[in-house]
Protein backbone atom coordinates (compact mmCIF):
# COMPACT_ATOMS: atom_id res chain seq x y z
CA UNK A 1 -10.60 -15.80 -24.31
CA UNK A 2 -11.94 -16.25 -20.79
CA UNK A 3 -10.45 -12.77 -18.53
CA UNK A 4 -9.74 -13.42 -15.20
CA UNK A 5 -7.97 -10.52 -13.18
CA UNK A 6 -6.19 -11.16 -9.90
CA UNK A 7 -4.04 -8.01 -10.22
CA UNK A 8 -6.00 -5.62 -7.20
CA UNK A 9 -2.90 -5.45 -5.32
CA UNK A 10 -1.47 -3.22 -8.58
CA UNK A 11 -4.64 -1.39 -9.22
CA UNK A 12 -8.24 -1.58 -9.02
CA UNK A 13 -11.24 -1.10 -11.66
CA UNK A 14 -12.79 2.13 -10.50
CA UNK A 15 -16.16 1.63 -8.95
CA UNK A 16 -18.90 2.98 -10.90
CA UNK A 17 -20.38 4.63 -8.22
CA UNK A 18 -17.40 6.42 -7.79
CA UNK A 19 -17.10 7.52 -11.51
CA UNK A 20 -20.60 8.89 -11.16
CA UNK A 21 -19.78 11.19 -8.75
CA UNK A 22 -16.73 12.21 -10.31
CA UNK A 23 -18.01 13.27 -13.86
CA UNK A 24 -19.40 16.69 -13.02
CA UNK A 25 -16.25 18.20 -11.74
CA UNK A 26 -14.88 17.31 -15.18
CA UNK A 27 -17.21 19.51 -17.27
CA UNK A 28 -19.84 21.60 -15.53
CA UNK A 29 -18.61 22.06 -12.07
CA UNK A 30 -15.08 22.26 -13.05
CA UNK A 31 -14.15 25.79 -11.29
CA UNK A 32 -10.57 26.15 -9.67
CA UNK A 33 -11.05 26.05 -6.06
CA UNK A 34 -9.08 28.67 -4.88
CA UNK A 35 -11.11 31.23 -6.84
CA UNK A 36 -13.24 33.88 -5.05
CA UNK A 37 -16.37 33.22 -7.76
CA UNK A 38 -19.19 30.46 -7.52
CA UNK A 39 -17.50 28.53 -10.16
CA UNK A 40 -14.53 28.66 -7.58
CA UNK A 41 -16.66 28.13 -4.33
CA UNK A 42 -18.91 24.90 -5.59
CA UNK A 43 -15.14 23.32 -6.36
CA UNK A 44 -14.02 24.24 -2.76
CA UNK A 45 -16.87 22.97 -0.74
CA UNK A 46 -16.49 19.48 -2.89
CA UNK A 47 -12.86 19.49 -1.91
CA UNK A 48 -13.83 19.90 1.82
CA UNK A 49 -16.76 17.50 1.63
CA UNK A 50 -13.84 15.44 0.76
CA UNK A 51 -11.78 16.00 3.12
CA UNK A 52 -14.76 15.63 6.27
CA UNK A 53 -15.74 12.45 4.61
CA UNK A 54 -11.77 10.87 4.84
CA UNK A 55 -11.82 12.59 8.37
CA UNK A 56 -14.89 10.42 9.40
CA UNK A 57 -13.49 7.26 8.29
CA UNK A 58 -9.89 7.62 10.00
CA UNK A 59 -11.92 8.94 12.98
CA UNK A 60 -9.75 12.58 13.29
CA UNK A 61 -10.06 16.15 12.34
CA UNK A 62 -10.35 17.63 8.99
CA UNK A 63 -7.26 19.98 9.67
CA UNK A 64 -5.15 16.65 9.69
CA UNK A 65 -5.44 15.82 6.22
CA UNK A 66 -3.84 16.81 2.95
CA UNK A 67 -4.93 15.44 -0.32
CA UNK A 68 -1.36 14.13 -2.72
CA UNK A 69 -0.88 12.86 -6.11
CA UNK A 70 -0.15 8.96 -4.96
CA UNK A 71 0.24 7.04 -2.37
CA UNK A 72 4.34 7.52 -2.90
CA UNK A 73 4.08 11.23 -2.78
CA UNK A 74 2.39 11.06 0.30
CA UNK A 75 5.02 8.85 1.72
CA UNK A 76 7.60 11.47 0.57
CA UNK A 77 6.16 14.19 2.31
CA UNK A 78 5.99 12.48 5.35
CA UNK A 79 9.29 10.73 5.92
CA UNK A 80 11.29 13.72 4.01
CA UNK A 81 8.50 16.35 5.90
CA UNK A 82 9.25 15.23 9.33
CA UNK A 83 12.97 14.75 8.80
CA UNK A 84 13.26 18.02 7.67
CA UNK A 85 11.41 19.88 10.21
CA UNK A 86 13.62 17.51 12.72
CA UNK A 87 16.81 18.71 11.24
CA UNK A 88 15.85 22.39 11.30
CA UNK A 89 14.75 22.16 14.96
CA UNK A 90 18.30 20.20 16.10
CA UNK A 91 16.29 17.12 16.98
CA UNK A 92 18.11 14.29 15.90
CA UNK A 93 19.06 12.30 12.87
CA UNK A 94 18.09 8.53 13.22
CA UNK A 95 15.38 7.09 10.88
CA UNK A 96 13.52 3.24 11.68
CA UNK A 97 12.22 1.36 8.98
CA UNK A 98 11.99 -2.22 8.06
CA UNK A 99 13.04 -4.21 5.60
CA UNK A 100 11.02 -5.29 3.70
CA UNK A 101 9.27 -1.63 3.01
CA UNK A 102 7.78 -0.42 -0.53
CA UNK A 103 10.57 1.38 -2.73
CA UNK A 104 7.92 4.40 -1.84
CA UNK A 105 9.23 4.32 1.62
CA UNK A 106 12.83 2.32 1.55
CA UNK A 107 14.11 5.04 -1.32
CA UNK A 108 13.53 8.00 0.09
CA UNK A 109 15.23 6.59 3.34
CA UNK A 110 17.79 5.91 1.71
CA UNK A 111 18.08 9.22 -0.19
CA UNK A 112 18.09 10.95 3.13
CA UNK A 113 20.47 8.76 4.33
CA UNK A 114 22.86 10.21 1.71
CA UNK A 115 22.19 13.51 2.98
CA UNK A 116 23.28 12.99 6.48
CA UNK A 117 20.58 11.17 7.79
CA UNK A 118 21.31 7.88 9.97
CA UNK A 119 19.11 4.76 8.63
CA UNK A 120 18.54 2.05 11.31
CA UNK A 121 16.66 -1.13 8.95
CA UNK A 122 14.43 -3.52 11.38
CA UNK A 123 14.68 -7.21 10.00
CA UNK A 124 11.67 -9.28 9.53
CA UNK A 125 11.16 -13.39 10.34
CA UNK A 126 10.49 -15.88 8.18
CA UNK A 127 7.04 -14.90 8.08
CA UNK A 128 7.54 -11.03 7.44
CA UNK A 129 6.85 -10.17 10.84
CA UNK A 130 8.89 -6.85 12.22
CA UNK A 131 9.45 -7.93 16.07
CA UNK A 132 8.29 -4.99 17.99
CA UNK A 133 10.88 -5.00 20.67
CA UNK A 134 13.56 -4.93 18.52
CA UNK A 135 11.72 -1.82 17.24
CA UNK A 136 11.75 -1.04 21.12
CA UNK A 137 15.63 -1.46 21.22
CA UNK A 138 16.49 0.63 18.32
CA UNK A 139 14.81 3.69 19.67
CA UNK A 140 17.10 6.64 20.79
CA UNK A 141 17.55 9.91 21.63
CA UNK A 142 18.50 10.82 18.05
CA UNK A 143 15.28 9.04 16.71
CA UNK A 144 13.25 11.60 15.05
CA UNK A 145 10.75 8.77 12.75
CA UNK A 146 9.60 5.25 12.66
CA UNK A 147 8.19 4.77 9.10
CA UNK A 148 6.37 0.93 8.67
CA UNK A 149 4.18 -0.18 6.60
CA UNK A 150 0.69 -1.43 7.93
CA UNK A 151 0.84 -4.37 5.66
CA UNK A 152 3.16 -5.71 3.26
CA UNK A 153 1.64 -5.36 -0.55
CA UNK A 154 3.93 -8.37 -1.45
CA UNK A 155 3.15 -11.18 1.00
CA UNK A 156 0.07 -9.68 2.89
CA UNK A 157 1.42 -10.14 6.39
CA UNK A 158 0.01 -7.42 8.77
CA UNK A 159 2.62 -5.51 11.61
CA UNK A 160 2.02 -5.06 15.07
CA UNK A 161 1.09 -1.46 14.21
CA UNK A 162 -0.58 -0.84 17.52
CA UNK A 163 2.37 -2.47 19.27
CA UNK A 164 4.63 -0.21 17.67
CA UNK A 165 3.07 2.87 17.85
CA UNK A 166 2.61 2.62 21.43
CA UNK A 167 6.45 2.59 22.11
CA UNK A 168 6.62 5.55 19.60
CA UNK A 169 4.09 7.41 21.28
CA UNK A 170 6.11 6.39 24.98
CA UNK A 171 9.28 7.52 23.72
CA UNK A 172 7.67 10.87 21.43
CA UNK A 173 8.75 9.85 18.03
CA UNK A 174 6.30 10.38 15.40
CA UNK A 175 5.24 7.25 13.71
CA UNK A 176 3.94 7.17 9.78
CA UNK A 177 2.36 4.16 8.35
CA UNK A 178 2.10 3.38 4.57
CA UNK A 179 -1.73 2.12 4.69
CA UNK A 180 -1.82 1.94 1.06
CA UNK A 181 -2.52 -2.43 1.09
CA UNK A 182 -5.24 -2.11 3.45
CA UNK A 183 -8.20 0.39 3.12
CA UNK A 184 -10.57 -2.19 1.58
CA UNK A 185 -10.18 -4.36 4.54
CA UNK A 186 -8.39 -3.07 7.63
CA UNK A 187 -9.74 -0.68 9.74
CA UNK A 188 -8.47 2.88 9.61
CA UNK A 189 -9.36 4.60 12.54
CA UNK A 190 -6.01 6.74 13.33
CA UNK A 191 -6.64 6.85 17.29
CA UNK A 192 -7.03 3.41 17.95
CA UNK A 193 -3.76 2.47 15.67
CA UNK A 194 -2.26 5.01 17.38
CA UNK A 195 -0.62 6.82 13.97
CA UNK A 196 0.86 10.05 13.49
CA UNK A 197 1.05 9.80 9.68
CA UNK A 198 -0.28 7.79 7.71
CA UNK A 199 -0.56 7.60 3.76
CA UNK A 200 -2.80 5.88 0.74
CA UNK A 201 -3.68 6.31 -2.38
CA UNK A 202 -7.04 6.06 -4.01
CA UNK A 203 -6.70 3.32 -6.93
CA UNK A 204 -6.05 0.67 -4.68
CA UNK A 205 -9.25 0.64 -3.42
CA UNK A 206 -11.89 1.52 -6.36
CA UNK A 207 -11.08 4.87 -6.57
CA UNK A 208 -9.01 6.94 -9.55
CA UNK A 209 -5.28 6.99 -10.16
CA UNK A 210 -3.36 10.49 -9.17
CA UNK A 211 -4.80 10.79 -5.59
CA UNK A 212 -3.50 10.32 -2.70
CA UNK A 213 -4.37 10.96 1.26
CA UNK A 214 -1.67 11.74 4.20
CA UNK A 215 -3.00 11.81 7.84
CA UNK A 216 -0.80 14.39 9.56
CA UNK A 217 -1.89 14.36 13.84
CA UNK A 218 -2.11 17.88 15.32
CA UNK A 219 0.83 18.92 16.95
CA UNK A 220 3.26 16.78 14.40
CA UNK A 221 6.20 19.04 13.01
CA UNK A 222 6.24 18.76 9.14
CA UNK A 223 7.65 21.01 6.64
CA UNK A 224 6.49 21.43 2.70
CA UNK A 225 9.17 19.59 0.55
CA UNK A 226 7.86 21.42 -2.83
CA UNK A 227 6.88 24.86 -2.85
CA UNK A 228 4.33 27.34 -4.81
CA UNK A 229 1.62 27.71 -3.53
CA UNK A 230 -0.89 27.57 -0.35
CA UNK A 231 -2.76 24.70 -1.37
CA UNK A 232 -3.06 22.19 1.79
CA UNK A 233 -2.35 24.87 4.03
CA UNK A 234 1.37 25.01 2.27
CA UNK A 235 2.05 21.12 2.41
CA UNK A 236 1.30 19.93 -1.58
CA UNK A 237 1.14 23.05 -3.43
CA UNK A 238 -0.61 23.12 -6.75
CA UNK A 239 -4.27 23.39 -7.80
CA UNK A 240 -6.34 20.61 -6.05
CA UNK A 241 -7.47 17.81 -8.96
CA UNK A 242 -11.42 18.21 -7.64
CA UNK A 243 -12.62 15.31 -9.85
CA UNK A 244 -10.01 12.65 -8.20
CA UNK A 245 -10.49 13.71 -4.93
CA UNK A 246 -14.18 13.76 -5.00
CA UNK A 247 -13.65 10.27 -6.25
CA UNK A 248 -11.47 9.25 -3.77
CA UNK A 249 -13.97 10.30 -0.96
CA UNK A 250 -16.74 8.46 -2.76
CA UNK A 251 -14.38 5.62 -3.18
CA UNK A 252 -13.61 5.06 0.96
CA UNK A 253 -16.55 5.56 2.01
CA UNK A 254 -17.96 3.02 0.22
CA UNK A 255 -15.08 0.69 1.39
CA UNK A 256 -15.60 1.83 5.09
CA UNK A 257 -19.33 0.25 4.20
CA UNK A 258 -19.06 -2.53 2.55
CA UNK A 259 -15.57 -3.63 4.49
CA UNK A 260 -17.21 -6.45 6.78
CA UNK A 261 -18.86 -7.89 3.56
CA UNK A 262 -15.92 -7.81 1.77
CA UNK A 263 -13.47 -8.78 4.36
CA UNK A 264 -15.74 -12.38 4.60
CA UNK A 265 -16.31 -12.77 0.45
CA UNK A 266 -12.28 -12.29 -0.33
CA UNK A 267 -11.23 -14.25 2.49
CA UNK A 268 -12.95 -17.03 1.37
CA UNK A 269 -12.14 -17.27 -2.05
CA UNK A 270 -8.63 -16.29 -1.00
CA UNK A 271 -8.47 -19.64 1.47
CA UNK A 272 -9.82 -21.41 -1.76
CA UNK A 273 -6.92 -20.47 -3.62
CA UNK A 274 -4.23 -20.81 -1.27
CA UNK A 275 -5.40 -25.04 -0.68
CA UNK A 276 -5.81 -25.37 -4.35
CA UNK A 277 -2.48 -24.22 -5.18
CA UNK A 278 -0.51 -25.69 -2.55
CA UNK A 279 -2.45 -29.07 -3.28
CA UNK A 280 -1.87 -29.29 -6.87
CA UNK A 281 1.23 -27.36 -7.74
CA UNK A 282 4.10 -29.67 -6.11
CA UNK A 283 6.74 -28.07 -4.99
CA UNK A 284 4.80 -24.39 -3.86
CA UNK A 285 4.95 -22.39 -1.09
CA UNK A 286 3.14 -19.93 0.90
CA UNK A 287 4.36 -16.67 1.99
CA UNK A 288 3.87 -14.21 4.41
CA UNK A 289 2.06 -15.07 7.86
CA UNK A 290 -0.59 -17.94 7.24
CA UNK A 291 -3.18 -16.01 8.82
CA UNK A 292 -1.85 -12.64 10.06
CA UNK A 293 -2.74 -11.69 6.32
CA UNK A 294 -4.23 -9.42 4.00
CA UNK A 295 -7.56 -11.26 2.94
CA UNK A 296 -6.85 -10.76 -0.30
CA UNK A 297 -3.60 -11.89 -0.90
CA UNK A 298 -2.10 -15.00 -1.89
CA UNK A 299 1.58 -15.09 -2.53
CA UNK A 300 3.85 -18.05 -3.85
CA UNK A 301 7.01 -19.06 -4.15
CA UNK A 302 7.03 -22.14 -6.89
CA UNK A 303 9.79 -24.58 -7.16
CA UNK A 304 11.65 -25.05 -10.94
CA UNK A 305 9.44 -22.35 -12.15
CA UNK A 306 10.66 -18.84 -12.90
CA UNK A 307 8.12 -15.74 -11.89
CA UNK A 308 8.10 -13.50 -15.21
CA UNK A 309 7.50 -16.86 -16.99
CA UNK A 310 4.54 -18.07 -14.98
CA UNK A 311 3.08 -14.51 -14.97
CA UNK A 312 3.79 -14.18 -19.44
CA UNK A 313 2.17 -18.32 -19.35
CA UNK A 314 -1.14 -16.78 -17.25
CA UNK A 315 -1.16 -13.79 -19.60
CA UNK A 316 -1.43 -16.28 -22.68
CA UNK A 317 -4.66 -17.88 -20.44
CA UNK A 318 -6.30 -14.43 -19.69
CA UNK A 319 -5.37 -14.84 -16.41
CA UNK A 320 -3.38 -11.05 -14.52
CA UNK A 321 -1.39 -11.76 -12.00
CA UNK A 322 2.52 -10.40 -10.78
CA UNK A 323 5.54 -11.78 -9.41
CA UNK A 324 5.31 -9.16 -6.29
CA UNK A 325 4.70 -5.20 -6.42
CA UNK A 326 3.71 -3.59 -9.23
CA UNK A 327 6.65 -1.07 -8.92
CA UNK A 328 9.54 -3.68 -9.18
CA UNK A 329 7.86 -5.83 -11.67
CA UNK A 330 10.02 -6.17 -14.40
CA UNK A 331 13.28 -6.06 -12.21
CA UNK A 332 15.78 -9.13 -12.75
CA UNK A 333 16.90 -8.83 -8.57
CA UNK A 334 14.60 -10.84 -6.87
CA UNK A 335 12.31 -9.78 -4.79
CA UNK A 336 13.43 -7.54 -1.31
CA UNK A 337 11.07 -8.66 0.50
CA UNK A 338 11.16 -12.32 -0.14
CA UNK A 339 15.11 -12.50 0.80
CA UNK A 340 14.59 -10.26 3.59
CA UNK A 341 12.45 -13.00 4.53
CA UNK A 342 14.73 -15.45 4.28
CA UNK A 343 13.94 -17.40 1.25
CA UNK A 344 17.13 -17.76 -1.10
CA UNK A 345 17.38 -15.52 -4.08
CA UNK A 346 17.24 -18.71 -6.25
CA UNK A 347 14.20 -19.77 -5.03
CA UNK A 348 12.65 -16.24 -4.91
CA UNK A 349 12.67 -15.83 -8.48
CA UNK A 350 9.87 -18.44 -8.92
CA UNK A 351 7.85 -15.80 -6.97
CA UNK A 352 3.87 -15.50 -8.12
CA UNK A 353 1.18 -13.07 -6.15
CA UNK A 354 -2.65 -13.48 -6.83
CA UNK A 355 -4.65 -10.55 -5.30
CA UNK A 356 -8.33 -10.86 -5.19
CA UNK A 357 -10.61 -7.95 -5.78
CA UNK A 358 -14.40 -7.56 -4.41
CA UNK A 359 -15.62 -8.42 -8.15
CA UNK A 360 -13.25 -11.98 -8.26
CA UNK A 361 -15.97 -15.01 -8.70
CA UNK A 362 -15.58 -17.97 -7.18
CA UNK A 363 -15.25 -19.68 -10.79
CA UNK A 364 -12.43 -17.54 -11.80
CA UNK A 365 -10.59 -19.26 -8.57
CA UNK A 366 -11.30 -22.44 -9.68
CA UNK A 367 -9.54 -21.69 -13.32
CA UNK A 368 -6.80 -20.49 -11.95
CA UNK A 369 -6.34 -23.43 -10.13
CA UNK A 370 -6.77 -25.46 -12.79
CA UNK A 371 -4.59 -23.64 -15.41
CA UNK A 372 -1.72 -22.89 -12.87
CA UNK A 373 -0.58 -26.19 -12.18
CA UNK A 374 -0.48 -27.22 -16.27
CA UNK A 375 1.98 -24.41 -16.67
CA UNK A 376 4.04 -24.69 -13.68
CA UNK A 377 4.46 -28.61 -15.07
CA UNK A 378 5.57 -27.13 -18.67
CA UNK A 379 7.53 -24.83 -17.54
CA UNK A 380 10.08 -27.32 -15.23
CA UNK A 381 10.11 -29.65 -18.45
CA UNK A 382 11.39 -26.47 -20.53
CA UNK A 383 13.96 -25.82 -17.64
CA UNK A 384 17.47 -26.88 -17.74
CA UNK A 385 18.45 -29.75 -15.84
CA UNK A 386 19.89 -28.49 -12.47
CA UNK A 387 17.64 -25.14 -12.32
């Protein structure tokens, strides 16, 4: 059966190149690298070579970041970090987010809201957009963090990041930024976004699962939110996974290289997709911003045609795709994003997301294109009159 994988947005294939460089800290150089011995030194100068090669592509200081297990974990410590060291200080109480958030970001708000915390949610338009002045308007004296993602992993629509961070920075609230949708293709460079956190993790951009980065600026107030140890300086205590974040290094700085390259190939093929579908499959929609968008997402809502169906139909084809993020997959309530959006819960459970990788073919568009609109016409025959 032909394989065609348009899953990236979940997970990537990890490079080769980036195994490569991983495999010695699995066997021979596999020293813990807090230890005082060579074993223990050749595993801390990879962990720093690490950490200076992240520094060079977000353009800051080495001191400012702290390796994590996940992207998630990253966004913990930085939302429940800064809150915390907030609280302690007497600062304030009042959290801005946006609707249409990852569960990484939107839970833990929501857990600290429980504790005492005030949560302020910015709405998005029709397009996923978060207007920046009402951003602008919900800012306060009791603000202590704006937490927004740089793009949404659902729909692919890009914020005004630079927008928003500028009335953080006017008004001194930290800003984080979940970058976790964007490394392959968006530049990172922390001092031109204007970010004071910002997290990813390595497997969405060719590098291994259980890694993850968060850019803390100099200056920001952050405490630990686990404890035992002095491992990143205090922050994520535990013995640093060497292999993973060697791969992680190797893995963005080979996205940092080839981004212009791939920023034109996925685009394309992305484009491609988007006409085909929308010419063939009556009845389908686009998502998200029609061009303030991640190249290498294309994301669907289809008319008389329920998601989990379309995606188990593909599956029977050899063709991955989901029916929005990875984490909620699975979950009968439709989509947050799409209704925060706008679009009626009805028709937001015929929700389908293609997301192109670096290694998608031009020919493995053109089945999709072919196959989709034979099961979306199958489907709606199967379907009760009425739905």
């Amino acid at each position: 059966m032909r394989k065609v994988y348009l899953d990236y947005a979940a997970t990537t294939p990890i490079d080769s190149r980036v195994l490569k460089r991983m495999l010695p800290y699995f066997k021979e150089k596999f020293g813990n690298p807090s230890s005082v011995h060579s074993w223990g030194r050749e595993a801390r100068e990879a962990v720093e070579s690490a950490r200076s090669q992240v520094a060079r592509v977000l353009g800051c200081q080495t001191s400012e970041i702290f390796f994590t297990g996940a992207t998630t974990t990253s966004d913990n410590l930085a939302i429940q970090g800064v809150a915390r060291a907030a609280k302690k200080r007497g600062k304030g109480n009042q959290i801005i987010t946006s609707a249409i958030e990852h569960h990484g970001v939107l839970d833990v708000c929501r857990a600290l809201e429980k504790e005492g915390f005030k949560l302020l949610v910015i709405p998005v338009d029709k397009n996923g957009i978060v207007n920046h002045q009402d951003v602008e308007k919900a800012i306060n004296q009791k603000t202590i963090l704006i937490t927004m993602m740089y793009a949404n992993n659902e729909v692919g629509t890009i914020q005004p990041i630079k927008e928003i961070s500028r009335l953080a920075r006017k008004k001194s609230v930290p800003f984080h930024t979940d970058a976790a949708a964007v490394v392959d293709y968006l530049s990172l460079n922390v001092e031109k976004l204007g970010v004071d956190l910002m997290s990813f993790g390595a497997h969405k951009f060719g590098g291994p699962k259980g890694v993850g980065v968060l850019y803390v600026r100099k200056g920001t107030e952050i405490e630990p939110i686990t404890f035992g140890g002095h491992h990143e300086k205090g922050l994520w205590p535990g013995t640093e996974a060497v292999p993973l974040i060697v791969g992680l290094a190797e893995a963005i700085r080979i996205a940092a290289k080839e981004k212009k390259q791939a920023m034109k190939q996925v685009t394309k093929l992305r484009d491609r997709l988007i006409k085909g579908i929308l010419t063939k499959v009556p009845g389908s929609q686009l998502t998200g911003h029609p061009t303030q968008r991640l190249p290498d997402l294309a994301s669907f809502v289809i008319e008389g045609a329920e998601g989990e169906a379309m995606l188990l139909q593909l599956s029977d084809q050899g063709i991955a795709a989901s029916s929005g993020s990875a984490c909620t997959s699975g979950i009968l309530e439709p989509s947050h994003v799409l209704t925060a959006m706008g679009i009626p819960a009805k028709v937001a459970h015929g929700s389908l997301r293609f997301s192109l990788g670096k290694e998608t073919t031009q020919a493995e568009i053109d089945y999709v294109i072919e196959i989709l609109p034979i099961i979306v016409k199958k489907l709606r025959k199967m379907a009760p009159k009425g739905v």
